[in-house]
Protein backbone atom coordinates (compact mmCIF):
# COMPACT_ATOMS: atom_id res chain seq x y z
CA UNK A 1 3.22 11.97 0.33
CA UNK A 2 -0.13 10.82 1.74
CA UNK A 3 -2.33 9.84 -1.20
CA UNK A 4 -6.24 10.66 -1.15
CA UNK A 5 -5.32 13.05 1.92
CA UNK A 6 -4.60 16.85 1.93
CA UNK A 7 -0.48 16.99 2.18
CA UNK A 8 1.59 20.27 2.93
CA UNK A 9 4.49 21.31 0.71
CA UNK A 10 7.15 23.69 2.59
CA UNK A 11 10.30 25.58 1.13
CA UNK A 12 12.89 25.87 3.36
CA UNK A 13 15.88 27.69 2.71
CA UNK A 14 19.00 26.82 5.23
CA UNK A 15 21.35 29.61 4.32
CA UNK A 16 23.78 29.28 8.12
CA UNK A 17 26.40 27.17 6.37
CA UNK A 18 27.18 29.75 3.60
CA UNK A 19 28.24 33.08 4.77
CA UNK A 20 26.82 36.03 3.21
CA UNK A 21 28.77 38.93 2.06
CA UNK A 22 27.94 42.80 1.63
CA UNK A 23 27.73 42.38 -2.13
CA UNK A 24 26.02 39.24 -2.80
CA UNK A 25 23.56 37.44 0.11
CA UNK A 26 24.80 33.79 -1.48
CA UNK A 27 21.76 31.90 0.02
CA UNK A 28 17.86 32.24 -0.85
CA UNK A 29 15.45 31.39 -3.31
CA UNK A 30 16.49 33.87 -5.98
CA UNK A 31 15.42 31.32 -9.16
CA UNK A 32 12.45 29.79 -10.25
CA UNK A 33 10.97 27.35 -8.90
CA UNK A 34 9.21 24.33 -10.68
CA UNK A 35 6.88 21.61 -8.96
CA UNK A 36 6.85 18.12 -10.56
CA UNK A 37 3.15 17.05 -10.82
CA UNK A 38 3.43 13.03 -11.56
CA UNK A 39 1.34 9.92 -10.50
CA UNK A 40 3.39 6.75 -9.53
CA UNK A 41 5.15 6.14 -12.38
CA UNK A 42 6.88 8.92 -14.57
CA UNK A 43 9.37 9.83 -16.74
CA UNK A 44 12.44 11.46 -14.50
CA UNK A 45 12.85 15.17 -15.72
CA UNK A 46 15.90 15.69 -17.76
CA UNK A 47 16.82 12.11 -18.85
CA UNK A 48 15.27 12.09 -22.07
CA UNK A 49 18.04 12.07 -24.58
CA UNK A 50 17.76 11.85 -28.61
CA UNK A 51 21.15 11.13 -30.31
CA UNK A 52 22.09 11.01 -34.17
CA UNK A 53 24.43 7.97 -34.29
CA UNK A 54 24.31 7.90 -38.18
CA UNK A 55 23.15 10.46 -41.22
CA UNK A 56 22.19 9.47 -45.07
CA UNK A 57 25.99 9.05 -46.77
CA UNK A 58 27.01 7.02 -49.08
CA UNK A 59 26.05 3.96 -47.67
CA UNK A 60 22.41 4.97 -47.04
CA UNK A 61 19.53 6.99 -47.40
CA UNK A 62 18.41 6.57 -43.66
CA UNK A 63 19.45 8.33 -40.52
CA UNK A 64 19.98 6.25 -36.77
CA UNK A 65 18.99 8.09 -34.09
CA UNK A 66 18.67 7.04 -30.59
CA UNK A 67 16.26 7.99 -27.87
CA UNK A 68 16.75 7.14 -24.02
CA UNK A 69 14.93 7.75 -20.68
CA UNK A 70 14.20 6.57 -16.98
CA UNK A 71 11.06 5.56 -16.29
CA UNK A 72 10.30 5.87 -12.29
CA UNK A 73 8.23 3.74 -10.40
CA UNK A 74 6.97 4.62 -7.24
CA UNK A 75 4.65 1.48 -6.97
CA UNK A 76 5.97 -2.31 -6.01
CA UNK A 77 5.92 -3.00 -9.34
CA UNK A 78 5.20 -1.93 -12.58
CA UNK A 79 3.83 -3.96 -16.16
CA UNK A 80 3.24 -1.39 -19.39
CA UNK A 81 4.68 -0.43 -22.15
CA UNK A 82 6.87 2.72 -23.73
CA UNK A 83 6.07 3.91 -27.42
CA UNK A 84 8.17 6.16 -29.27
CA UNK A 85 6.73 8.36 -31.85
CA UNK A 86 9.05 10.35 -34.12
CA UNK A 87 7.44 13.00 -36.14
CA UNK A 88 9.10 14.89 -39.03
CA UNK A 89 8.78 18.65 -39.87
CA UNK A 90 5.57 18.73 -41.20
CA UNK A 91 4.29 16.42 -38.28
CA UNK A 92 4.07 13.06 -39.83
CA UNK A 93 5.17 10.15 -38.45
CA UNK A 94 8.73 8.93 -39.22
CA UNK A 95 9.73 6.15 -37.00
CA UNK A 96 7.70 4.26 -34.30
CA UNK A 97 8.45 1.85 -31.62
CA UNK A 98 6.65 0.35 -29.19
CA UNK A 99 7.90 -1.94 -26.47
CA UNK A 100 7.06 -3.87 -23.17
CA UNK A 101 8.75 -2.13 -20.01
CA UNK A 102 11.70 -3.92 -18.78
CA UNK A 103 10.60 -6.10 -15.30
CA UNK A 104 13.83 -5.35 -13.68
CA UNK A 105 14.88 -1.92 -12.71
CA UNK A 106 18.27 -0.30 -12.93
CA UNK A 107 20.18 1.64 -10.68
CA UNK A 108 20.47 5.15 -11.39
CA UNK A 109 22.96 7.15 -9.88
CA UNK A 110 22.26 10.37 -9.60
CA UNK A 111 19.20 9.08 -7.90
CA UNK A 112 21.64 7.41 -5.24
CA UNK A 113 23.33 10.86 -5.07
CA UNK A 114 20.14 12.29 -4.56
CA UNK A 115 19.25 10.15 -1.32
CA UNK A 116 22.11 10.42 -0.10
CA UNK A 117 22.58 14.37 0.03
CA UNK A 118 20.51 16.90 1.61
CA UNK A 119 16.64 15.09 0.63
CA UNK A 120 17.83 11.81 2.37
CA UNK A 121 14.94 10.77 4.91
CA UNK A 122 12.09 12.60 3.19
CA UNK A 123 9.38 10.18 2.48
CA UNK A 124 9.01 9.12 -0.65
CA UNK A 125 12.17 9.44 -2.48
CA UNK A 126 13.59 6.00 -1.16
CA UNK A 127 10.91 3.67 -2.73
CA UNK A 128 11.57 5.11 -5.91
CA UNK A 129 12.36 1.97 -9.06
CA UNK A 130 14.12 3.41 -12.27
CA UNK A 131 13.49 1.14 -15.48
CA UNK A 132 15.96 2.07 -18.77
CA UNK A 133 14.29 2.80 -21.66
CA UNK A 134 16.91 3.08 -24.79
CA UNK A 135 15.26 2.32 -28.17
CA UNK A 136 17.10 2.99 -31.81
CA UNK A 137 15.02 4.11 -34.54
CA UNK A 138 15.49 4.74 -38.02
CA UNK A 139 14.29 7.65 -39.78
CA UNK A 140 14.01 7.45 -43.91
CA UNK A 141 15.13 10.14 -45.96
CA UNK A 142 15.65 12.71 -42.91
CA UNK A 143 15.49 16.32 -43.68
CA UNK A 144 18.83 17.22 -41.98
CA UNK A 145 19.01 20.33 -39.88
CA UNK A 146 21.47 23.04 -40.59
CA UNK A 147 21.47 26.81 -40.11
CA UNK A 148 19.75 27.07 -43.88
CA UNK A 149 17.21 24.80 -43.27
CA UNK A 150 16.44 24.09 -39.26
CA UNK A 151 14.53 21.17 -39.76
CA UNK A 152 13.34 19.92 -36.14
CA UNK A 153 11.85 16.65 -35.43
CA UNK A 154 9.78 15.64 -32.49
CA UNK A 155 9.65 12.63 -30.63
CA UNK A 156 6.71 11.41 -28.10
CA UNK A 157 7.74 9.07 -25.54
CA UNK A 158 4.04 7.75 -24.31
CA UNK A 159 4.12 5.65 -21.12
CA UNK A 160 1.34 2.95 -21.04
CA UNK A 161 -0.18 0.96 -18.36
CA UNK A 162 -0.86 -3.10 -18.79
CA UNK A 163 -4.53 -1.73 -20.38
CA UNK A 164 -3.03 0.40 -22.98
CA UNK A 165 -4.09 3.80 -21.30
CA UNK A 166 -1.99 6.33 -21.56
CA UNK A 167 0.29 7.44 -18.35
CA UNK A 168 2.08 9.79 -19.05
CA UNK A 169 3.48 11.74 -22.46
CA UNK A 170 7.00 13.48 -23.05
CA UNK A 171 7.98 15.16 -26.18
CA UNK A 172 11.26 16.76 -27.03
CA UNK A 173 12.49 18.56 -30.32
CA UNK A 174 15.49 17.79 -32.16
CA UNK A 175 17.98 18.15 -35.41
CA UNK A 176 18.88 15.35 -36.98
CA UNK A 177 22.65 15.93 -37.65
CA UNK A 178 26.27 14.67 -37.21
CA UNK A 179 29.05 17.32 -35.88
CA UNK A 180 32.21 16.53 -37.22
């Protein structure tokens, strides 16, 4: 990626290592196709996750729930902060958190897998840092979701520079629940 300068993006589809058949070609673009957008730090696509470790019972009136992401950081280094916003049904706010980044980064293996398989030596992709970010919250007096009443949640993840501005934002939707 060459920053401030005009930069080409190419799909290229190598199909000669799968054979094709008279039924079904095998190889191609035949899906959609979705372009990350992100400055140098983000929050890696698909490793938000919001779990319910604990639901009002008889001990309590409060539900647990845990939220966890990697942060990536293409810079040398990276000081900020992570809040977590979790807003009930009606959009109010149930639980927050708000915490310094961790200085030292993890290693995150699918990104290893990642370099290693068919992107390896594409520019970019080595320098990338992943930071954990794994908070537990407590919501009070959840509205629990089942199929009579689907209450969703939401929570913000809101990635913050040393400044306090605002990087970048993430929100998923979820049940608060406990399968048994």
């Amino acid at each position: 990626m060459n920053y401030g300068r005009e930069n080409e993006l190419r799909i290229q589809v190598r199909s000669g290592a799968e054979p094709n058949s008279r039924w079904y070609p095998g190889t191609g673009l035949y899906r959609d196709v979705y372009l990350l957008e992100a400055g140098m730090q983000y929050i890696k696509p698909d490793s938000v996750r919001i779990t319910t470790s604990s639901v009002p019972g008889n001990d309590t009136e409060d539900a647990k729930i845990n939220v966890a992401a990697m942060i990536a950081d293409r810079a040398d280094s990276f000081s900020g902060s992570v809040d977590i916003i979790v807003t009930d049904p009606e959009g109010k706010e149930a639980a927050f958190l708000s915490a310094p980044l961790d200085s030292h980064p993890v290693t995150d293996h699918s990104a290893t897998a990642l370099q290693s398989g068919p992107m390896a030596g594409y520019p970019g992709l080595e320098d990338i840092m992943y930071y954990q970010v794994n908070a537990d919250l407590t919501v009070k007096n959840p509205s629990l979701w089942d199929e009579d009443h689907p209450d969703l949640y939401r929570a913000r993840i809101v990635l913050k520079d040393e400044k306090g501005n605002v990087i970048v934002t993430h929100s998923d939707t979820f049940g608060i629940r406990i399968l048994s």
